[in-house]
Structures are given as C-alpha cells and as structure tokens.
C-alpha atoms as a PDB file:
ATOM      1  CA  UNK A   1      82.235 159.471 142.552  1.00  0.00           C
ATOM      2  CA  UNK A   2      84.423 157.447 144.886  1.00  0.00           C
ATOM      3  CA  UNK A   3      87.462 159.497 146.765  1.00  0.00           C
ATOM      4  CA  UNK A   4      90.810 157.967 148.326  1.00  0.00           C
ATOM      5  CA  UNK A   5      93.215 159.647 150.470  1.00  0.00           C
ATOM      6  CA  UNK A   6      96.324 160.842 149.189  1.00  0.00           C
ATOM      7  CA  UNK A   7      98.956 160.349 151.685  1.00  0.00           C
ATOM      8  CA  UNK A   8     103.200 160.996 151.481  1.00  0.00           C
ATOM      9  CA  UNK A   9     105.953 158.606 152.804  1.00  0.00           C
ATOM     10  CA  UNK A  10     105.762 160.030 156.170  1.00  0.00           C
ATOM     11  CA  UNK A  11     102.323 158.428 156.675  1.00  0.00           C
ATOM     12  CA  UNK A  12     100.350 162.743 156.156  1.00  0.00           C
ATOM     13  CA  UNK A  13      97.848 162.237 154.620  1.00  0.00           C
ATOM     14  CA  UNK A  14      97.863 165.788 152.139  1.00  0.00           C
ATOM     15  CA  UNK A  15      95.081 165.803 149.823  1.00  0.00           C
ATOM     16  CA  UNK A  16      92.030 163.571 148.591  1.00  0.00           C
ATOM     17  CA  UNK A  17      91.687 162.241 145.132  1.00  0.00           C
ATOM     18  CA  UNK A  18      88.581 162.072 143.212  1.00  0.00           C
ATOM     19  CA  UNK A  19      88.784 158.679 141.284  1.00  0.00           C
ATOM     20  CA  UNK A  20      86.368 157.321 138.195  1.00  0.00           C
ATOM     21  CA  UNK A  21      83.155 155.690 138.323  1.00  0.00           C
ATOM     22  CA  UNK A  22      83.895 153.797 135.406  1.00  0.00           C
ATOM     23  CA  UNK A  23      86.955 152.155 137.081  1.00  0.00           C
ATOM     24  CA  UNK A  24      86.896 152.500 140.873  1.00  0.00           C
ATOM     25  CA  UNK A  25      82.764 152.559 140.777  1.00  0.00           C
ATOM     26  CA  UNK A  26      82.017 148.938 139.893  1.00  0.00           C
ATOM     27  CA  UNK A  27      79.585 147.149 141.934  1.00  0.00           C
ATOM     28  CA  UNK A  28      81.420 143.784 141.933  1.00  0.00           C
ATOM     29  CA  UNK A  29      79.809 140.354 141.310  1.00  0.00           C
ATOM     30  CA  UNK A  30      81.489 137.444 142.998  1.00  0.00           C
ATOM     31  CA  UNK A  31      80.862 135.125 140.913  1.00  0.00           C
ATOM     32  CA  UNK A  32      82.250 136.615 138.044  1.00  0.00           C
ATOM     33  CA  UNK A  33      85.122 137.520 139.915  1.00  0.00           C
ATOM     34  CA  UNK A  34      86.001 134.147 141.248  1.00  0.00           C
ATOM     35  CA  UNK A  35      85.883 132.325 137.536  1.00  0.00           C
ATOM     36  CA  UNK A  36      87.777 135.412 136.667  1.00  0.00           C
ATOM     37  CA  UNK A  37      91.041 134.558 139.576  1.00  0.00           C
ATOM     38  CA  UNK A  38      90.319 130.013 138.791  1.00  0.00           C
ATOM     39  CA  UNK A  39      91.055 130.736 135.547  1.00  0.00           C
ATOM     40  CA  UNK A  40      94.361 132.940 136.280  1.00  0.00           C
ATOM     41  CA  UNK A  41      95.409 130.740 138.390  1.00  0.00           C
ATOM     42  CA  UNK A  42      95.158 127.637 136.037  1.00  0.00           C
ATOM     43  CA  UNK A  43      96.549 129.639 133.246  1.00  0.00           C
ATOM     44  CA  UNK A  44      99.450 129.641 135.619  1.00  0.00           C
ATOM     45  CA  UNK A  45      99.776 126.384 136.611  1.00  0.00           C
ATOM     46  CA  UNK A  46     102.640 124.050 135.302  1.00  0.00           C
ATOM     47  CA  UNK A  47     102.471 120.137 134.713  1.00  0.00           C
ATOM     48  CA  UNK A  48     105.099 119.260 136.984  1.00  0.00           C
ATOM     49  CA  UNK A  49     104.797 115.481 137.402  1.00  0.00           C
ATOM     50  CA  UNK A  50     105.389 112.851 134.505  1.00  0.00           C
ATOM     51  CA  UNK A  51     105.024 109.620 134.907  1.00  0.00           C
ATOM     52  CA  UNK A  52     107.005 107.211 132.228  1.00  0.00           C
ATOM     53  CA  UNK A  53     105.340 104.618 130.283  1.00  0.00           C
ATOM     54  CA  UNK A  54     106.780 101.382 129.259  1.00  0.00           C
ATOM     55  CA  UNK A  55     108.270 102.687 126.310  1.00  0.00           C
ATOM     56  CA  UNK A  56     110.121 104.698 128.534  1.00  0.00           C
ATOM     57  CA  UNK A  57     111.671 103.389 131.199  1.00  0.00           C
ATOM     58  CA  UNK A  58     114.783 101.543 130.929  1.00  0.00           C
ATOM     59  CA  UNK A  59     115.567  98.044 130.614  1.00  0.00           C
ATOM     60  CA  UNK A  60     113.165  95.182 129.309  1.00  0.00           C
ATOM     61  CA  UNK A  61     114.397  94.617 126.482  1.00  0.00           C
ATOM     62  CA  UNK A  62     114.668  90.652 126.969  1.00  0.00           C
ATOM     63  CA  UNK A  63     111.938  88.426 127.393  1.00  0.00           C
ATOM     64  CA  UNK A  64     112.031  87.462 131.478  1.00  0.00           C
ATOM     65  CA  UNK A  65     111.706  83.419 130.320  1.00  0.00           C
ATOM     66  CA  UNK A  66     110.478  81.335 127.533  1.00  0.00           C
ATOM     67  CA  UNK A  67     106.784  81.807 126.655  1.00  0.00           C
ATOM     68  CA  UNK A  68     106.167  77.471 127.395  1.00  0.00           C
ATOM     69  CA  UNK A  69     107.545  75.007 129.454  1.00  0.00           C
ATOM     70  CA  UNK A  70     108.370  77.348 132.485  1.00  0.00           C
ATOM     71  CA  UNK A  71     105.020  76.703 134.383  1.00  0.00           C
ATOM     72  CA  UNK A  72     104.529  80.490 134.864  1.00  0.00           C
ATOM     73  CA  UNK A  73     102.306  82.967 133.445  1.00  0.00           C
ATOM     74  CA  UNK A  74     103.905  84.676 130.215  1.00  0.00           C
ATOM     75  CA  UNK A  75     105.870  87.754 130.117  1.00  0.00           C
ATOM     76  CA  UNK A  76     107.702  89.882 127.031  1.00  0.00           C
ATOM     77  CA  UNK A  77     109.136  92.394 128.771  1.00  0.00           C
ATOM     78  CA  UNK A  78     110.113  93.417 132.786  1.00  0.00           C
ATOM     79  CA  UNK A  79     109.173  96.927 131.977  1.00  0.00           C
ATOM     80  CA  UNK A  80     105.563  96.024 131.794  1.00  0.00           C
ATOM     81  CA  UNK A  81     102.966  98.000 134.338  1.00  0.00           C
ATOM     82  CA  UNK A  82     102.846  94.941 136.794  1.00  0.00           C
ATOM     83  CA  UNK A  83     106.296  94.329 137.604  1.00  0.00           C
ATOM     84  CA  UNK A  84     108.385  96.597 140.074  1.00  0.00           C
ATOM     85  CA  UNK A  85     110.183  99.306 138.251  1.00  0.00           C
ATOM     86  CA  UNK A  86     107.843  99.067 135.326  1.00  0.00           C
ATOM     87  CA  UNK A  87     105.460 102.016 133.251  1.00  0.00           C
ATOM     88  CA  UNK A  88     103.280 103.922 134.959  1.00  0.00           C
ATOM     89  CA  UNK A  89      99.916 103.329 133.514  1.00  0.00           C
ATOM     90  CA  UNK A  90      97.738 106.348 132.786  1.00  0.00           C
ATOM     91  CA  UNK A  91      99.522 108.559 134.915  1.00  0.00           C
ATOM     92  CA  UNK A  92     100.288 112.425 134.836  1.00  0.00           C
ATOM     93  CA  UNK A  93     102.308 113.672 131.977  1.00  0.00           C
ATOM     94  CA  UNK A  94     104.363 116.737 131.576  1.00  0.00           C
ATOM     95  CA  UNK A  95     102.323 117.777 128.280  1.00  0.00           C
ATOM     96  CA  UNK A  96      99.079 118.410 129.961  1.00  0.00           C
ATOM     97  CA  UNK A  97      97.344 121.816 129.387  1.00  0.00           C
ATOM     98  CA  UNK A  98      95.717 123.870 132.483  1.00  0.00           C
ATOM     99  CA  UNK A  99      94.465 127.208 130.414  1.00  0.00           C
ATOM    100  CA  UNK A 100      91.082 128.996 130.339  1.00  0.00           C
ATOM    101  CA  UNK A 101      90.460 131.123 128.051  1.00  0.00           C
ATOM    102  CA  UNK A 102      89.245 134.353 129.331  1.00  0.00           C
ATOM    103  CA  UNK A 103      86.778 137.020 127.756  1.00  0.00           C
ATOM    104  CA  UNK A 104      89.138 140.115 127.617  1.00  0.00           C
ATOM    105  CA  UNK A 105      86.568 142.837 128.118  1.00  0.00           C
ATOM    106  CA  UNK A 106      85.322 140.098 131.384  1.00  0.00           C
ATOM    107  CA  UNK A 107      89.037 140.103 132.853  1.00  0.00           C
ATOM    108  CA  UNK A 108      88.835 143.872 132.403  1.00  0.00           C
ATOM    109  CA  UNK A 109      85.598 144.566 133.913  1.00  0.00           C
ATOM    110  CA  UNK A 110      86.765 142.400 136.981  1.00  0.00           C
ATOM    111  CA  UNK A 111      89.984 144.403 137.347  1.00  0.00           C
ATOM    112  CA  UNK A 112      87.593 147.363 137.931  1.00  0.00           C
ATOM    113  CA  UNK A 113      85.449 145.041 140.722  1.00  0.00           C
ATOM    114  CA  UNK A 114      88.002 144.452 142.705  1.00  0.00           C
ATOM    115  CA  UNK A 115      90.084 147.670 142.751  1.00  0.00           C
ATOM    116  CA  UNK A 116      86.346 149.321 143.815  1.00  0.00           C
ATOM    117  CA  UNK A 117      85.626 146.831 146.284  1.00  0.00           C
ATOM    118  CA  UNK A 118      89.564 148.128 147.903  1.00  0.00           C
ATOM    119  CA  UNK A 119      88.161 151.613 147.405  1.00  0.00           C
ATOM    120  CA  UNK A 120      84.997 150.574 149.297  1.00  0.00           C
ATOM    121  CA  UNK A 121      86.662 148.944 152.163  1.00  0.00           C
ATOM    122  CA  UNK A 122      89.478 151.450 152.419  1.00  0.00           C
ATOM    123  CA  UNK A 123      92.266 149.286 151.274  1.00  0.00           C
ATOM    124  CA  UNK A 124      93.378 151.293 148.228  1.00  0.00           C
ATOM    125  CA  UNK A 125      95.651 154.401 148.836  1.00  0.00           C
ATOM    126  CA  UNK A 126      97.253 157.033 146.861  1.00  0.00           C
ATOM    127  CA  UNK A 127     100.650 158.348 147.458  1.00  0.00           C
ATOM    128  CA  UNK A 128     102.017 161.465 145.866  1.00  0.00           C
ATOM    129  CA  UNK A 129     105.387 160.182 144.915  1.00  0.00           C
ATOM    130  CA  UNK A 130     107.947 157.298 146.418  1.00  0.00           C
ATOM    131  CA  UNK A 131     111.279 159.409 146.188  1.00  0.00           C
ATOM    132  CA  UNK A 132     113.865 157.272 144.920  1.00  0.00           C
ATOM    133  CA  UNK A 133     117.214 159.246 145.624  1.00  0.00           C
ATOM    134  CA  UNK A 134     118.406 157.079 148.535  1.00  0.00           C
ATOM    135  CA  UNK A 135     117.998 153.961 146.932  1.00  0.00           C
ATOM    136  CA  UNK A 136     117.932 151.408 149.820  1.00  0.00           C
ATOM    137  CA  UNK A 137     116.047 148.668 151.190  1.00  0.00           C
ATOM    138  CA  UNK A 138     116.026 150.483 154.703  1.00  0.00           C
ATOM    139  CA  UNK A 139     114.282 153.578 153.838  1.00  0.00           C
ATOM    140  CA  UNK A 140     111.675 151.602 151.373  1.00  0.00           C
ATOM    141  CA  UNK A 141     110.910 149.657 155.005  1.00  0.00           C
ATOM    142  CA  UNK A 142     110.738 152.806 156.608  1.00  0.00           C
ATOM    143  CA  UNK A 143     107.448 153.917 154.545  1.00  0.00           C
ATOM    144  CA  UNK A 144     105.859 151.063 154.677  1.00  0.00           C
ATOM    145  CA  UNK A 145     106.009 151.424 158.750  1.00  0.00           C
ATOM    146  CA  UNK A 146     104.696 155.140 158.490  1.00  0.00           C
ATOM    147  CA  UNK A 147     101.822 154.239 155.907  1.00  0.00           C
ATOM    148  CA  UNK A 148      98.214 152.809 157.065  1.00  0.00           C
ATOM    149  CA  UNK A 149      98.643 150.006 155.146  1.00  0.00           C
ATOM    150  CA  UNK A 150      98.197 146.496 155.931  1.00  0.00           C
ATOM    151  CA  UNK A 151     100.133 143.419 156.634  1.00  0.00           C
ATOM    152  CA  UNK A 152     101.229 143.122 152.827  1.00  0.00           C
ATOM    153  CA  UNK A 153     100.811 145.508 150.433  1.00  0.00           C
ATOM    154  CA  UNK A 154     100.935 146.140 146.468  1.00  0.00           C
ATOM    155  CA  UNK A 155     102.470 149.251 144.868  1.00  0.00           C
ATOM    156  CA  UNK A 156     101.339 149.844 141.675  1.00  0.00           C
ATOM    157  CA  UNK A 157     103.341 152.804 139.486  1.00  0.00           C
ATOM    158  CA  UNK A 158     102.830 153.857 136.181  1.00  0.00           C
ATOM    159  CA  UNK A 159     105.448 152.434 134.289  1.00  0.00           C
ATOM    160  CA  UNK A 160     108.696 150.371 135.147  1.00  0.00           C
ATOM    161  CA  UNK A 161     111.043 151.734 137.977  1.00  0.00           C
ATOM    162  CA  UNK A 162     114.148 149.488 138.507  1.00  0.00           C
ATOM    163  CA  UNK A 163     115.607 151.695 141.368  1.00  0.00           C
ATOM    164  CA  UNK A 164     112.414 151.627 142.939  1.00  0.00           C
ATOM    165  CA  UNK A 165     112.387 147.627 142.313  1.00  0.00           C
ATOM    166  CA  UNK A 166     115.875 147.258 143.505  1.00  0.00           C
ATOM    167  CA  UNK A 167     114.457 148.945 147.167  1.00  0.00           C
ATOM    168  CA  UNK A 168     111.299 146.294 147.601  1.00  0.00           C
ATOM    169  CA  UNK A 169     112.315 143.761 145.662  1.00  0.00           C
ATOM    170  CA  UNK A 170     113.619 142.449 149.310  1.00  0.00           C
ATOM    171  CA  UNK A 171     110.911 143.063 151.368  1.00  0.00           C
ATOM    172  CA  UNK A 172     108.640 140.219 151.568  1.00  0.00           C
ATOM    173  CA  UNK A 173     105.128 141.845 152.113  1.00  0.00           C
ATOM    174  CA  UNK A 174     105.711 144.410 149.371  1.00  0.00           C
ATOM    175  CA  UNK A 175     105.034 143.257 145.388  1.00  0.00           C
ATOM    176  CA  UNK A 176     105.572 146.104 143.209  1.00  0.00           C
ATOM    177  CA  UNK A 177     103.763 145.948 139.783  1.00  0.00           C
ATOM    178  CA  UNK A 178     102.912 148.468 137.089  1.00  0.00           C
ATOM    179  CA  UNK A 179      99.428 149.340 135.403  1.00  0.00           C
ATOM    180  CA  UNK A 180      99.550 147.046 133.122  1.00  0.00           C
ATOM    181  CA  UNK A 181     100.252 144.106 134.506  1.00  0.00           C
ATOM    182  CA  UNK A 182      97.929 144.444 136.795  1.00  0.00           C
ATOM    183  CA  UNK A 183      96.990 140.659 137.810  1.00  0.00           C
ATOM    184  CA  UNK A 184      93.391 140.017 139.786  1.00  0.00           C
ATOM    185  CA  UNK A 185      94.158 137.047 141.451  1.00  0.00           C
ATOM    186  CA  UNK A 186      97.270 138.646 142.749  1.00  0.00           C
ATOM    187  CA  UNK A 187      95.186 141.968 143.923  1.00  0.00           C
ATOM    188  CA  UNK A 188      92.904 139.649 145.874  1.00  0.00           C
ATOM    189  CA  UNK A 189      96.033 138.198 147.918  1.00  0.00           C
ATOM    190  CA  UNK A 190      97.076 142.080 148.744  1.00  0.00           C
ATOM    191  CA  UNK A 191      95.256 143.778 151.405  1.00  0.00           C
ATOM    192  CA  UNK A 192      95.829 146.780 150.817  1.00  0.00           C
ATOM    193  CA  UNK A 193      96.675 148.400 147.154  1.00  0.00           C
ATOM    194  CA  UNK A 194      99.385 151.187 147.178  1.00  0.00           C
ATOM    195  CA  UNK A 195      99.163 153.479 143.691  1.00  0.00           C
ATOM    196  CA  UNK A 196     101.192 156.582 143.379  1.00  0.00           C
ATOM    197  CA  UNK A 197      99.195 159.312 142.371  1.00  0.00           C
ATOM    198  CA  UNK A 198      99.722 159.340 138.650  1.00  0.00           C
ATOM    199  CA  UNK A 199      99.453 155.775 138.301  1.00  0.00           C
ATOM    200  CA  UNK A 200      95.820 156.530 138.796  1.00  0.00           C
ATOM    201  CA  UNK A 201      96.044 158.884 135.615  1.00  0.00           C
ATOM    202  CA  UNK A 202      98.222 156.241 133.426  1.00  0.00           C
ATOM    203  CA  UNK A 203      95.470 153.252 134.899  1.00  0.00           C
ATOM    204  CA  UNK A 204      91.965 155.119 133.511  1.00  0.00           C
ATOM    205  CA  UNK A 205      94.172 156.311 130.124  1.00  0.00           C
ATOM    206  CA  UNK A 206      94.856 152.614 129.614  1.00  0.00           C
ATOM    207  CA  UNK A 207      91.543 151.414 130.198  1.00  0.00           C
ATOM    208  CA  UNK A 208      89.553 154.346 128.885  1.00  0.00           C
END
C-alpha cells in the first residue's frame, strides 16, 4: 500500500498517509496514457483560422471584361481563387471538429496511472490544511517557498474554495483544481501534485 508524507505550511512534515492501491497503486502503461493526454488535448483545441471562399469575400460581382473580342482568357468574377484578393481554395475553416472520444472507465483508469507514478517518484504530497484566514497572495507564496515542492505545482482540494483561489490565482506556478476536475494532461505538466489531506478522502469516495 503506497504512503505519502503529510506535511503543514511551514514545510514539517507531521504524519504519513496510507493511500489506496486501487487509486495511487496503478502500474501505469504509457501508451495508454499518452492516447489518453492526445486526445485531451484535441478535445481542447479550437479552429482558429478560416479561410473565405469565393462566395465570401467581397466584391466580384461584375464580370472583369466581355467573354469575346478582348484577346484574353475569360473571367466571371475577380473574386475567383486565381486573382489577388480572391477565395481561398480548400483552406481551414472555423467549423472543423478536433474531438476524440474517450472510453470513460480508460480516462479514469489513467487518472489513477499517473497520480501513482507522482506517488512513485515522490512528486505527490499531502498537506493537512491551507489556512485561509489571511487571505493574501503573499502568505499563499510564502508556503509554496517552505514546501518541497517543485518548480510548479498543482493543489488539488476537495471541493471549490474561492478565498483560497483568490490567494493563487496570481501566482504563476501554482494551478489550483478540485477532485473532480481533475485533468491528466494538465497533471503531466505539474511536477509535483499538492492534495490537502481530505481531498485524498473526497478523491477515492468519488472514484470508488
């Protein structure tokens, strides 16, 4: 049964945590887990560029010259795909659609991989409670210097805590995220994953 280290804000640690093997136990598979974070990450994705066709664009609405006599090549419209300022032919539109669908039990048995593999390496912690009564950026800073965590880290609480949002929200190594919204391709950007301790209780309820 894997263990963490339960530490407080002052960077003590003050007790060790006995965690699942059905959660924080999972011998990960690669594989798995990288079709797992492509297809987040194209579910995500937004069709930004969009060309215009000729029906588009403006202008063109009068024929350039007459169709005989003129000794050039004929022409209806100045909007056409060879002239300058014309439609784009078959270029991006906005209405393309990225998604993958993912197996729900496959996204959930991947969330399990990867918070394991941060057990295994060291790179998940428990901390017995952020206190929230001096609600500033400062003293959010301030823990983050005292705990062993790396260069950016993830805190993950059990449900929604706008206070405690308001003192990360401007720190830019710190993403704070709740149980269940847990996102794998975002954990795998995080070195090191930062519950409090009964997030860990509210995490294996959900997923039990």
């Amino acid at each position: 049964m894997p263990s963490v280290k339960i530490y407080n804000v002052n960077g003590d640690v003050v007790g060790q945590a006995e965690l699942s093997d059905n959660h924080f136990g999972v011998k990960p598979k690669n594989a798995l887990v990288h079709e797992v974070v492509v297809a987040q990450e194209a579910n995500s994705r937004n069709a930004v560029a969009n060309t215009k066709t000729r029906g588009e664009v403006s202008g063109g609405g009068k024929k350039p010259w007459k169709q005989k006599g003129t000794g050039r090549a004929r022409h209806g419209s100045t909007r056409s795909p060879i002239w300058k300022g014309g439609g784009v032919t078959f270029g991006p539109r906005g209405n393309r659609n990225f998604s993958v669908k993912i197996n729900r039990k496959t996204k959930q048995k991947v969330l399990f991989m990867v918070l394991s593999d941060k057990v295994n390496h060291e790179q998940l912690l428990l901390i017995d409670v952020l206190p929230i009564e001096t609600p500033k950026t400062a003293v959010a800073a301030k823990w983050f210097k005292q705990l062993p965590v790396g260069r950016r880290t993830m805190v993950v609480t059990a449900k929604s805590n706008p206070t405690l949002l308001r003192m990360v929200k401007n720190l830019p190594n710190v993403q704070l995220t709740t149980v269940n919204a847990l996102h794998v391709a975002d954990m795998i950007k995080f070195p090191t994953i930062l519950f409090e301790k009964d997030a860990v209780e509210a995490f294996e309820s959900l997923y039990k």
